[in-house]
Protein backbone atom coordinates (compact mmCIF):
# COMPACT_ATOMS: atom_id res chain seq x y z
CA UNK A 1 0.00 0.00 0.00
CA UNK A 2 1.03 3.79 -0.32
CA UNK A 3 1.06 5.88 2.60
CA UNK A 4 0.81 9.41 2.54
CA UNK A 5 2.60 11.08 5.47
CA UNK A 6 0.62 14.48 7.25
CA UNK A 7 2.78 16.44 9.49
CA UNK A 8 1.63 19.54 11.39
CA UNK A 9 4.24 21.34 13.86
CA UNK A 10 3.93 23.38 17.31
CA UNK A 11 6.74 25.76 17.34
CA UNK A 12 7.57 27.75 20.69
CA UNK A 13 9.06 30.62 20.12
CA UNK A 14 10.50 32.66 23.16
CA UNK A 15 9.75 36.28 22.90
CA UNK A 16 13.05 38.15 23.49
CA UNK A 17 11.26 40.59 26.65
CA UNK A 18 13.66 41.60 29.22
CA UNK A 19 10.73 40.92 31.34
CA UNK A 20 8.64 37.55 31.68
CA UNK A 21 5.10 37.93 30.47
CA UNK A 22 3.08 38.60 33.56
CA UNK A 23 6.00 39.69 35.97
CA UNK A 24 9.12 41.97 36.08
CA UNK A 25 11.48 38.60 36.75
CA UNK A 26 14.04 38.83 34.46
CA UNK A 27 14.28 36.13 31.58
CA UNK A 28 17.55 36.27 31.00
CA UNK A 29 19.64 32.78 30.46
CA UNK A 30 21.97 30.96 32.54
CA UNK A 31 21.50 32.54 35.91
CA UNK A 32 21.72 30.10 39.28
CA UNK A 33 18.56 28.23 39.70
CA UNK A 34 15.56 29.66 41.26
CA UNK A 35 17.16 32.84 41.42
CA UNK A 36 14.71 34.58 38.50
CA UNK A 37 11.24 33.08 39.95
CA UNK A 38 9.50 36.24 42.13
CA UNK A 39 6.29 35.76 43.87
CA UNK A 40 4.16 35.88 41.00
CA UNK A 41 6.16 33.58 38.91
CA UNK A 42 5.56 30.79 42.09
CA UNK A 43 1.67 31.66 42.11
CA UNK A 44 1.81 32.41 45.74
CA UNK A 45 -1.47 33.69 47.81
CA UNK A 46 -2.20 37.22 47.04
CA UNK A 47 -0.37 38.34 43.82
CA UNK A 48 -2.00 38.84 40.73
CA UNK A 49 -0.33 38.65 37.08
CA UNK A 50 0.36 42.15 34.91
CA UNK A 51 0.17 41.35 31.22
CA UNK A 52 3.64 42.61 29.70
CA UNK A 53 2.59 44.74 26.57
CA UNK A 54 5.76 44.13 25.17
CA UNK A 55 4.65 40.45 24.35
CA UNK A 56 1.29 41.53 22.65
CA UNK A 57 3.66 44.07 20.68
CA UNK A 58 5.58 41.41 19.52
CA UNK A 59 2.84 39.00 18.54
CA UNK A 60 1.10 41.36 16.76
CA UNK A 61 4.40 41.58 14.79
CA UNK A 62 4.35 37.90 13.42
CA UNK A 63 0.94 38.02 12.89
CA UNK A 64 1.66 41.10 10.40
CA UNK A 65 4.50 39.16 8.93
CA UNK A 66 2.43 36.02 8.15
CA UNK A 67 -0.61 37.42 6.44
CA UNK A 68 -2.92 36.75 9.69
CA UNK A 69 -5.49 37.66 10.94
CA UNK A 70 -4.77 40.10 14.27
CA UNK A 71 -7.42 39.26 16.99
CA UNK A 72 -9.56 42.51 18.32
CA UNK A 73 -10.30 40.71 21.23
CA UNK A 74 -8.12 37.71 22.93
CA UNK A 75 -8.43 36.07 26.01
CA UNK A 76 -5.87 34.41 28.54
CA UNK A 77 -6.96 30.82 29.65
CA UNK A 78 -5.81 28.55 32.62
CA UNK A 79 -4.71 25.65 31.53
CA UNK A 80 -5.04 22.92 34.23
CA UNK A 81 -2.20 20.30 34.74
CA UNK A 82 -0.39 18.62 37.83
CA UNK A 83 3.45 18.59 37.23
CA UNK A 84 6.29 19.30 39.65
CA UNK A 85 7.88 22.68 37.25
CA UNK A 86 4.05 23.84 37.24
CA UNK A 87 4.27 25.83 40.70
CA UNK A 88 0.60 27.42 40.36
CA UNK A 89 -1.04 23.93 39.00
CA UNK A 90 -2.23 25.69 35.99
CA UNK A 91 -0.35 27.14 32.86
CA UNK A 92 -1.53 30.82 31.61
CA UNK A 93 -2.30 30.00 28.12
CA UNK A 94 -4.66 31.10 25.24
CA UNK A 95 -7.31 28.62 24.21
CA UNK A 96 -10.48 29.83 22.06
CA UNK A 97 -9.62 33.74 21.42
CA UNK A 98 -6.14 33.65 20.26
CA UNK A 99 -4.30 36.91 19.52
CA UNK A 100 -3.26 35.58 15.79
CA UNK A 101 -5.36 33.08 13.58
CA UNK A 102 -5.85 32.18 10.06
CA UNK A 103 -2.47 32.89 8.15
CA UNK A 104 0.19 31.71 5.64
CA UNK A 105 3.87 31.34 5.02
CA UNK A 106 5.07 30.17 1.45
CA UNK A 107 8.11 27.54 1.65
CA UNK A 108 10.48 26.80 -1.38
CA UNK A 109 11.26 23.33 -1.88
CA UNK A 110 13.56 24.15 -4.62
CA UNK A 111 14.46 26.94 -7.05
CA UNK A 112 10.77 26.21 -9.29
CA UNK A 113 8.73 24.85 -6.42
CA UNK A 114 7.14 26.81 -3.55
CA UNK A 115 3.91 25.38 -1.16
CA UNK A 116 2.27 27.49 1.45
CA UNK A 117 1.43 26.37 4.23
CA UNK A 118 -1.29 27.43 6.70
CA UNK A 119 -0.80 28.79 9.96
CA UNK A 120 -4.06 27.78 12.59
CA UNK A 121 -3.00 30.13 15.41
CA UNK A 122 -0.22 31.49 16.99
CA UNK A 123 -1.02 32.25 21.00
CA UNK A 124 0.45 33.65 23.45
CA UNK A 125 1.19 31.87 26.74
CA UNK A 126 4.06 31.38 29.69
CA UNK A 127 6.56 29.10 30.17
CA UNK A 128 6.78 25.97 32.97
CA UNK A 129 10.15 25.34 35.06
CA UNK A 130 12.66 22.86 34.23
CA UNK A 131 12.79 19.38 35.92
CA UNK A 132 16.25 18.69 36.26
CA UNK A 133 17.09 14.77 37.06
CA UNK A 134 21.37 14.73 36.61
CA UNK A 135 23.16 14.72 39.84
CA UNK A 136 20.46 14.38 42.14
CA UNK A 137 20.86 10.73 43.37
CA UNK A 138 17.35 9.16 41.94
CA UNK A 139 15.81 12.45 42.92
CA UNK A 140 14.24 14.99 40.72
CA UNK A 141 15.42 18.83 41.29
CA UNK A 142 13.24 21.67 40.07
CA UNK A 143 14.46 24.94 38.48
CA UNK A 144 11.87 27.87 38.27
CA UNK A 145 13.73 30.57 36.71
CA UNK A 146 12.24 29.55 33.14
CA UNK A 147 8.38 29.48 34.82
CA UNK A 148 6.51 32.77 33.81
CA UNK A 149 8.92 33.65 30.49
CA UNK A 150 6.86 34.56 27.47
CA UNK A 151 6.35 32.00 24.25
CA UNK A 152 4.27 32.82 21.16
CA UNK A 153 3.11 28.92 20.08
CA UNK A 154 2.95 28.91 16.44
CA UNK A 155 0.35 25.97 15.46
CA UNK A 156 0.55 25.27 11.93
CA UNK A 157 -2.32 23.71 9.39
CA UNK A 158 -1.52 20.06 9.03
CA UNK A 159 0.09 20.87 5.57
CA UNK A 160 3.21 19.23 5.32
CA UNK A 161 3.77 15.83 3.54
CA UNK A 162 7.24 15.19 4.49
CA UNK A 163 9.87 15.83 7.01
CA UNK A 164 11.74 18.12 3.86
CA UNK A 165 8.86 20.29 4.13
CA UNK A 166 8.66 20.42 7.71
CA UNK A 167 12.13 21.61 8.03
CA UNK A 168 11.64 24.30 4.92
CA UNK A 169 8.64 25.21 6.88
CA UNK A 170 10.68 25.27 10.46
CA UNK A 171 13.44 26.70 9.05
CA UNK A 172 11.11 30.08 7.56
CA UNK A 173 9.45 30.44 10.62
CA UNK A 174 13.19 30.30 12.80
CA UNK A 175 14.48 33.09 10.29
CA UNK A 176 11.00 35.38 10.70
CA UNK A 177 11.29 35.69 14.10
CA UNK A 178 14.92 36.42 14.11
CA UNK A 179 14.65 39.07 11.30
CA UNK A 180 11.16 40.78 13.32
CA UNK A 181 13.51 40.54 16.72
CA UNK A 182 11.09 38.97 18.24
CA UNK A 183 13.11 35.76 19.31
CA UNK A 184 16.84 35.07 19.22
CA UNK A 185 16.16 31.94 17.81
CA UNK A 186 18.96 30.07 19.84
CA UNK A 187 18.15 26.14 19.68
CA UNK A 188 20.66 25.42 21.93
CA UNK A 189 18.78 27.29 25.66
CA UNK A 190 15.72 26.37 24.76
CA UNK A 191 14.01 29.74 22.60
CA UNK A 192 12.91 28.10 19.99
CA UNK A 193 11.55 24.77 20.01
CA UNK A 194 9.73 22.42 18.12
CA UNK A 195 6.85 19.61 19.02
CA UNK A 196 5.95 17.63 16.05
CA UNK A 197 2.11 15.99 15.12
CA UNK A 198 2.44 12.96 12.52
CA UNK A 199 0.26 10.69 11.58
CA UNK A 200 -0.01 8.16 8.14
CA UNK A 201 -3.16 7.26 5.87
CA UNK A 202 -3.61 5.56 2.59
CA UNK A 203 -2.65 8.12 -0.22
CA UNK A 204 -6.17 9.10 -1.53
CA UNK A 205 -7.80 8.39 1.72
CA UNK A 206 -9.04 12.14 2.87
CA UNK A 207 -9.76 11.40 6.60
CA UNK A 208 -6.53 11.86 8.40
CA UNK A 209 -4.67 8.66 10.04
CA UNK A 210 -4.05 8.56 14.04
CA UNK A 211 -1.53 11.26 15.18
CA UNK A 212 1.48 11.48 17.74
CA UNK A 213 3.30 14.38 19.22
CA UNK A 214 6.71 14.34 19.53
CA UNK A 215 7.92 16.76 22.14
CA UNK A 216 10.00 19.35 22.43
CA UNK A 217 12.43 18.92 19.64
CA UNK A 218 15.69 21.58 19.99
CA UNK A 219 17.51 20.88 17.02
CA UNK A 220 16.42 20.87 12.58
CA UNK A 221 18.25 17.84 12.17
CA UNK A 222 16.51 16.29 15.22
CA UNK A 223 13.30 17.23 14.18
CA UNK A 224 14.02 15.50 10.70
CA UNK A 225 15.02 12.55 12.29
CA UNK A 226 12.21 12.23 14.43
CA UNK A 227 9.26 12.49 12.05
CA UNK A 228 11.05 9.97 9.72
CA UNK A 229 11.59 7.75 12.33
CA UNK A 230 7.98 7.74 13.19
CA UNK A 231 6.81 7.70 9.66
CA UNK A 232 8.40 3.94 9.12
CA UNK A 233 7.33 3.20 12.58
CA UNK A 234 3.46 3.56 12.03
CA UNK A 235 3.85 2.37 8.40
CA UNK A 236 5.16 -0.56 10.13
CA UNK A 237 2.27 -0.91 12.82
CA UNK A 238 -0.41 -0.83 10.36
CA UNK A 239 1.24 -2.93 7.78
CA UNK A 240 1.16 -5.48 10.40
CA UNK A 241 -2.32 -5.58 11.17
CA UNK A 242 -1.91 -3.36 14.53
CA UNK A 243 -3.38 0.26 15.66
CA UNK A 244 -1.11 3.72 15.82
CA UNK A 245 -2.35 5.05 19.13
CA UNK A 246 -2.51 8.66 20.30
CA UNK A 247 0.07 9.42 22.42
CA UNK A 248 2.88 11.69 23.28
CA UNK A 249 6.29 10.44 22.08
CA UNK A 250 10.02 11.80 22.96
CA UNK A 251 12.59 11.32 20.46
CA UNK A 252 16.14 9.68 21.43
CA UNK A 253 18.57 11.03 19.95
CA UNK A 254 21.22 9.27 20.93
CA UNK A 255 19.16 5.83 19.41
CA UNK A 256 17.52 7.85 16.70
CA UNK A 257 14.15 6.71 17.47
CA UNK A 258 11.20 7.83 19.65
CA UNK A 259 9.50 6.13 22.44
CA UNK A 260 6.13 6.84 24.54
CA UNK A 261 6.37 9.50 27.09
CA UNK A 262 2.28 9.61 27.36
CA UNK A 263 -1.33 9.27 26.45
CA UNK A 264 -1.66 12.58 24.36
CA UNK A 265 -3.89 14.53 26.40
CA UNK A 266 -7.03 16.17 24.80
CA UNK A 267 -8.50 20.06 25.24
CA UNK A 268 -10.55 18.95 27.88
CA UNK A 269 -8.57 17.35 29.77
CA UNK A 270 -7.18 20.20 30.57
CA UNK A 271 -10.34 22.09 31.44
CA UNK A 272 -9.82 25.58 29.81
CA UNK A 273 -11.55 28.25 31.49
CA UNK A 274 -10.83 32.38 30.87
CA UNK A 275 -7.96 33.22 33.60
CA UNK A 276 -10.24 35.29 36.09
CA UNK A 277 -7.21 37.79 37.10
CA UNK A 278 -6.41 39.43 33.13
CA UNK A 279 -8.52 41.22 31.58
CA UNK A 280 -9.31 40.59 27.65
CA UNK A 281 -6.39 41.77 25.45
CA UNK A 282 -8.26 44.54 23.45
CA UNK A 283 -6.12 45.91 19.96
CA UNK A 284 -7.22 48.71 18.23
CA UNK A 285 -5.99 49.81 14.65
CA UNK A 286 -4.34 52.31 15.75
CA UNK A 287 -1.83 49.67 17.77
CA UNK A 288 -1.71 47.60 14.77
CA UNK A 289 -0.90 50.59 12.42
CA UNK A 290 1.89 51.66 14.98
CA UNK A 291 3.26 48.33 15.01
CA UNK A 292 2.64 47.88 11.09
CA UNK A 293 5.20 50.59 10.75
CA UNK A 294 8.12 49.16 12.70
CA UNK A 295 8.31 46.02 10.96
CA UNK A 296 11.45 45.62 9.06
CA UNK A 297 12.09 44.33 5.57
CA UNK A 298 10.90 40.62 5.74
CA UNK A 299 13.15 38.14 4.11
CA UNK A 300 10.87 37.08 1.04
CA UNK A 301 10.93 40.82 -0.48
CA UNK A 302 14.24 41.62 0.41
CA UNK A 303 15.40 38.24 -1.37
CA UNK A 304 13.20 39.07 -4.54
CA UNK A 305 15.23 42.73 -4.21
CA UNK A 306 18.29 41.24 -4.05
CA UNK A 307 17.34 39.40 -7.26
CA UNK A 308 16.31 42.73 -8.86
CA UNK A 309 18.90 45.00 -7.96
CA UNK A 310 21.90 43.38 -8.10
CA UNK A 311 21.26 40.59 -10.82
CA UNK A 312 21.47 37.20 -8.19
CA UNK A 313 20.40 33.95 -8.70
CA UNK A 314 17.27 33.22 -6.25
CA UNK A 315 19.48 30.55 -4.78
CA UNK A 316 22.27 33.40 -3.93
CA UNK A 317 19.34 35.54 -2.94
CA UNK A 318 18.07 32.95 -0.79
CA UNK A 319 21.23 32.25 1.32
CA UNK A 320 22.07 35.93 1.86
CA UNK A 321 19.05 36.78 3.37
CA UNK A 322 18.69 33.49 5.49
CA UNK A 323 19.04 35.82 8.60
CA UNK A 324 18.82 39.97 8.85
CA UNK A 325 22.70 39.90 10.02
CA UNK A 326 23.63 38.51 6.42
CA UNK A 327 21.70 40.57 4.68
CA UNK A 328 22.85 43.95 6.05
CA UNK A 329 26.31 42.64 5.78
CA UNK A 330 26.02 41.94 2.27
CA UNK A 331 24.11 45.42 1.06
CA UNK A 332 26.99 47.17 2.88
CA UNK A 333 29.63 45.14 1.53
CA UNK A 334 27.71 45.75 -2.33
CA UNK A 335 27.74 49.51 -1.41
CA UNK A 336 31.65 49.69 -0.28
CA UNK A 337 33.07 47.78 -3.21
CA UNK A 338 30.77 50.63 -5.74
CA UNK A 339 27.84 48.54 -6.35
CA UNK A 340 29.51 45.09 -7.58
CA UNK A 341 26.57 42.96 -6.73
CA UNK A 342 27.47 39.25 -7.98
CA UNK A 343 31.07 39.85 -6.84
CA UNK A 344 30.08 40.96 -3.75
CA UNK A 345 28.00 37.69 -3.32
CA UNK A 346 30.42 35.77 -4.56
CA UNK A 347 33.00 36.51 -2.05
CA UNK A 348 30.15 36.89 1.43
CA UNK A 349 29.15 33.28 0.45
CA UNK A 350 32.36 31.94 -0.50
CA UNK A 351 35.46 33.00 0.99
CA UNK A 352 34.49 34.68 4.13
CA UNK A 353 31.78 31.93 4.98
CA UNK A 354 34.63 29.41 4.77
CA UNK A 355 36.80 31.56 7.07
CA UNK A 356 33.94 32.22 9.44
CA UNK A 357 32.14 28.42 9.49
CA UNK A 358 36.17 27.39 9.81
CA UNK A 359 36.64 30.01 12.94
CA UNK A 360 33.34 28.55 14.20
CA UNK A 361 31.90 32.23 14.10
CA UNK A 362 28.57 34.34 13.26
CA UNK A 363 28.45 37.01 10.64
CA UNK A 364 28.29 39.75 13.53
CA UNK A 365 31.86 38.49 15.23
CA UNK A 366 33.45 38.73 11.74
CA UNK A 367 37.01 40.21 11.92
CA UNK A 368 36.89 41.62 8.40
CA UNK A 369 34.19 44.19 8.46
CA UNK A 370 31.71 44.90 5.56
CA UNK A 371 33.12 47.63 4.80
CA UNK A 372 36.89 46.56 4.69
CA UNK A 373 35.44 43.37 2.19
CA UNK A 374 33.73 46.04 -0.10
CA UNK A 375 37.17 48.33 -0.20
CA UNK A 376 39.12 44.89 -1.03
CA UNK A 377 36.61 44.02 -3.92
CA UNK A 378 36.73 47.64 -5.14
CA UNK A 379 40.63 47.22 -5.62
CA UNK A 380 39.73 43.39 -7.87
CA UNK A 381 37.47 45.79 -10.15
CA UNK A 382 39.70 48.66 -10.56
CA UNK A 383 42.47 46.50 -11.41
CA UNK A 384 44.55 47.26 -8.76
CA UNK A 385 44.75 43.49 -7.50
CA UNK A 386 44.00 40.23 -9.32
CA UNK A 387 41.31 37.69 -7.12
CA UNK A 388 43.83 35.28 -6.64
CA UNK A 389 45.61 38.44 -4.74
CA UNK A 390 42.90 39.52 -3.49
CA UNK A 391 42.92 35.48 -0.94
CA UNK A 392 46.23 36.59 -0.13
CA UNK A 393 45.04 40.17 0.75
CA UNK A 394 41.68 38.47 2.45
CA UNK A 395 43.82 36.67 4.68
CA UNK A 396 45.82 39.83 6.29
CA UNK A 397 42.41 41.68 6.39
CA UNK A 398 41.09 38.57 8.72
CA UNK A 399 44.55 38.70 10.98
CA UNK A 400 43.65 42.62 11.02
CA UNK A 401 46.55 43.45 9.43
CA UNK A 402 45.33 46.91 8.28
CA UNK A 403 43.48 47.87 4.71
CA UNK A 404 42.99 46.75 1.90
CA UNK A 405 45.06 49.56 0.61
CA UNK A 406 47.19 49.69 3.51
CA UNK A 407 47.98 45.33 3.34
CA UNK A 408 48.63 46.15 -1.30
CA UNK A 409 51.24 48.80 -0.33
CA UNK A 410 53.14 47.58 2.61
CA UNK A 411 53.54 43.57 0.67
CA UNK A 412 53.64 45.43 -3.04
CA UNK A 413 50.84 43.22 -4.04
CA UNK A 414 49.86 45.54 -6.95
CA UNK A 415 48.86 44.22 -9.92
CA UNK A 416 50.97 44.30 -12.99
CA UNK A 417 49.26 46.50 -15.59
CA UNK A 418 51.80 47.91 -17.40
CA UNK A 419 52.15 46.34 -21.05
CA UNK A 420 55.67 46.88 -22.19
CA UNK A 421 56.74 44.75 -18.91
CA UNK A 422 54.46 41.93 -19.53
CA UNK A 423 55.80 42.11 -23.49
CA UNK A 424 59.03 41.68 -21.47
CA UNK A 425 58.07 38.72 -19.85
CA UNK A 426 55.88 36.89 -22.34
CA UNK A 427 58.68 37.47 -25.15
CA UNK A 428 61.14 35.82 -22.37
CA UNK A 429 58.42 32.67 -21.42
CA UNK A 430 58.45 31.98 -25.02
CA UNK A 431 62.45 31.83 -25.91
CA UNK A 432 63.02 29.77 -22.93
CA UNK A 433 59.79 27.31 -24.12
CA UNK A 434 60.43 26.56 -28.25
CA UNK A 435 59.43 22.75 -27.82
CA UNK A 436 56.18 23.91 -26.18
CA UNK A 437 55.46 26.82 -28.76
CA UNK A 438 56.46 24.65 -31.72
CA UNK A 439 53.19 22.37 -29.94
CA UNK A 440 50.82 24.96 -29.92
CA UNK A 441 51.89 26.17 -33.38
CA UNK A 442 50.75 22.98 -34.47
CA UNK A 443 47.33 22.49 -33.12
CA UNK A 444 47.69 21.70 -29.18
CA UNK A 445 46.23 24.48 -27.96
CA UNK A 446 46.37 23.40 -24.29
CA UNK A 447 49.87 23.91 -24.20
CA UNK A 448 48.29 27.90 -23.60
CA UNK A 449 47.46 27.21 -20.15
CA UNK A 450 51.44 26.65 -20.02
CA UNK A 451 52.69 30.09 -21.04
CA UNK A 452 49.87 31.80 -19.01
CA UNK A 453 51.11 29.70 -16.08
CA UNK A 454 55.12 30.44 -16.53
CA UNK A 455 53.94 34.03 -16.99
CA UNK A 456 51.67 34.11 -14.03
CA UNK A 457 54.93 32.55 -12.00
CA UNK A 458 57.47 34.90 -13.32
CA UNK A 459 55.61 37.78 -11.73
CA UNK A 460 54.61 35.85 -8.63
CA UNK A 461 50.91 36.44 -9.57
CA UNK A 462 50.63 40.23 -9.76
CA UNK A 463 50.56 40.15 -13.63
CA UNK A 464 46.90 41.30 -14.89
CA UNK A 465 45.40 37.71 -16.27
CA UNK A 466 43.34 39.02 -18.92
CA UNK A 467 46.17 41.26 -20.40
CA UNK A 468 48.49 38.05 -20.24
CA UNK A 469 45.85 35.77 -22.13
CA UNK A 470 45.55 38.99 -24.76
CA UNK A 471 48.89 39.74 -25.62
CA UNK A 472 50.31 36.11 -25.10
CA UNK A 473 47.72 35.56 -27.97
CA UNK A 474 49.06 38.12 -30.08
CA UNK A 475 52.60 37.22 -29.48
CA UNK A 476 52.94 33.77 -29.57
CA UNK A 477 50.77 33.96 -32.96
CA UNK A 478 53.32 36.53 -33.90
């Protein structure tokens, strides 16, 4: 039989407030545990939670981005659960009234193929503690500091039919936030994470197959590796004769394969009722116009301008606009070198990538500045340098070494350009070489690589290549 696979993700995204959502705790990572968790945080008698405005600022801000719909009127829900990083028993969530609903993001699977995929809801809602179960002697020890920090849970359609898409899909919505500034994305403490609803069914069947959640997934490659695992997993269940139940699964990475955690738990079980201490979120136009005007470039029309304005392929496009960092980079890098685009692009995605992914570094800690890249490629288009120079030059700009112009003058790294002394040296490379010209003279034109080689070695590199190849033509022809 063929199966069809349906995937649907739950991304939490933690809002990047200085403040947690209904507190002035601070959220920010790696402090001492239980040293961020104030009164309210801990739900004790008598304190009553503050809605943050930041985090309906900032919600309103993807829903812009994403072509939703921005709810008038929300409303905060308690969320009932018993678990030991729950200190109130209940979770301040959004259940019926969300603050976003109804929207789209388009995902490209290649260069010619591009799916959009629906976006249910996106709600906002605080975080639980941490249970922490290392060094604790068969003992569980709790961490609060996390309990009370905003998340905006993105709930998409179930739209996806593979884990390719669900990554292109992840992957969009990772970059969005980052370029809004809404999240710092960062996988690694937890900000943006990733629970997973798959299920299987009979390709032309329309009712959808049993699903199961896989939980709180910190990683793309992870997440890929979970929802194929699964896929061959109940494909293997119901080939056999036996029945995918609903359930909550955790994903092992170490194994590569998921297991049960729990029953998966439905709405009611959780017995959603409107928080009685927060008032409805009420936005007005004139918020969302306020907020409409801060938004930054988004990365779909700033990759279609990149394409436009400076001539790139939408794959090039694509990859320097991946994050907001890149992209400013690379405009200021286009704008220092005189407006050489493709040159430009070629370099930011080629040579300084490898020196930063080899330096294990972000485009923001980069030693050569945009700016000092754009004077460097403004030297290759003048003719002042050649671009195999130019690696040689690249390399003293990363050691911080000085200029562009500064590193040419101090190691004389200027290009050869005058004629009469590359006449010199061609007229010498071919006296020394009559074997190899009486060759070419008679048909092997490969041999031409040779002479531009000998020449390119007599002047250690600095000769201008296309003058060589044109009077090295005329000469040896002579």
């Amino acid at each position: 039989m063929d199966w069809e696979t349906v995937i649907g993700l739950e991304i939490h995204a933690q809002l990047a407030t200085r403040s947690k959502i209904f507190s002035g705790a601070s959220t920010r990572y790696g402090a001492e545990p239980n040293t961020q968790a104030c009164a309210v945080d801990l739900g004790l008698p008598g304190v009553l939670p503050v809605l943050n405005e930041e985090v309906v600022r900032m919600a309103v801000k993807f829903g812009l981005a994403t072509h939703s719909t921005v709810a008038p009127r929300s409303v905060f829900a308690r969320k009932n659960y018993f678990y030991p990083d729950l200190p109130k028993g209940y979770q301040i969530s959004q259940y019926e009234l969300p603050i976003v609903h109804d929207g789209y993001l388009d995902i490209e699977l290649d260069e010619d193929t591009v799916k959009r995929i629906g976006i249910t809801r996106a709600h906002l809602e605080e975080d639980a503690g941490k249970s922490l179960h290392e060094d604790f002697h068969g003992m569980t020890g709790i961490d609060l500091n996390r309990a009370g920090t905003p998340l905006l849970e993105i709930v998409s359609e179930p739209d996806m039919r593979s884990a390719k898409e669900a990554i292109a899909y992840m992957k969009k919505i990772h970059s969005l936030v980052r370029y809004l500034g809404i999240c710092d994305g960062n996988m690694q403490e937890g900000s943006f994470r990733c629970d997973a609803n798959v299920s299987v069914r009979p390709k032309g069947q329309e009712a959808f197959g049993t699903r199961t959640e896989l939980k709180n997934i910190n990683s793309f490659r992870f997440v890929e590796q979970a929802i194929n695992y699964e896929v061959e997993r109940q494909i293997a269940v119901l080939e056999s004769g036996g029945t995918v139940v609903q359930e909550t699964r955790l994903f092992d990475a170490d194994r590569h394969e998921t297991r049960p955690m729990r029953t998966k738990e439905e709405a009611n079980d959780y017995r959603y009722f409107p928080d009685p201490d927060l008032l409805p979120v009420e936005i007005d136009q004139a918020f969302i116009a306020e907020v409409t005007l801060s938004l930054p470039e988004l990365p779909d029309v700033k990759k279609q301008r990149f394409m436009d304005d400076f001539g790139l392929s939408a794959y090039d496009a694509g990859v320097l606009t991946a994050t907001r960092e890149l992209g400013d980079y690379f405009e200021t890098v286009v704008e220092s070198s005189g407006g050489q685009g493709k040159l430009s692009a070629n370099w930011v995605m080629g040579e300084l990538s490898g020196a930063l992914n080899k330096a294990g570094l972000e485009i923001d800690a980069s030693p050569v500045s945009a700016g000092a890249l754009g004077g460097m490629l403004r030297r290759i288009e003048d003719g002042t340098i050649s671009g195999k120079i130019a690696k040689q030059v690249f390399e003293a700009l990363w050691a911080g070494e000085g200029t562009a112009d500064e590193i040419i003058e101090s190691q004389g790294l200027k290009q050869i350009t005058d004629s009469s002394a590359i006449e010199g040296i061609i007229r010498e490379v071919l006296e020394n070489s009559p074997t190899q010209v009486e060759q070419y003279r008679n048909g092997q034109e490969k041999v031409f690589g040779y002479f531009v080689g000998q020449v390119m070695k007599a002047t250690q590199g600095k000769a201008n290549p296309k003058q060589v190849n044109e009077l090295l033509k005329k000469m040896i022809n002579d």
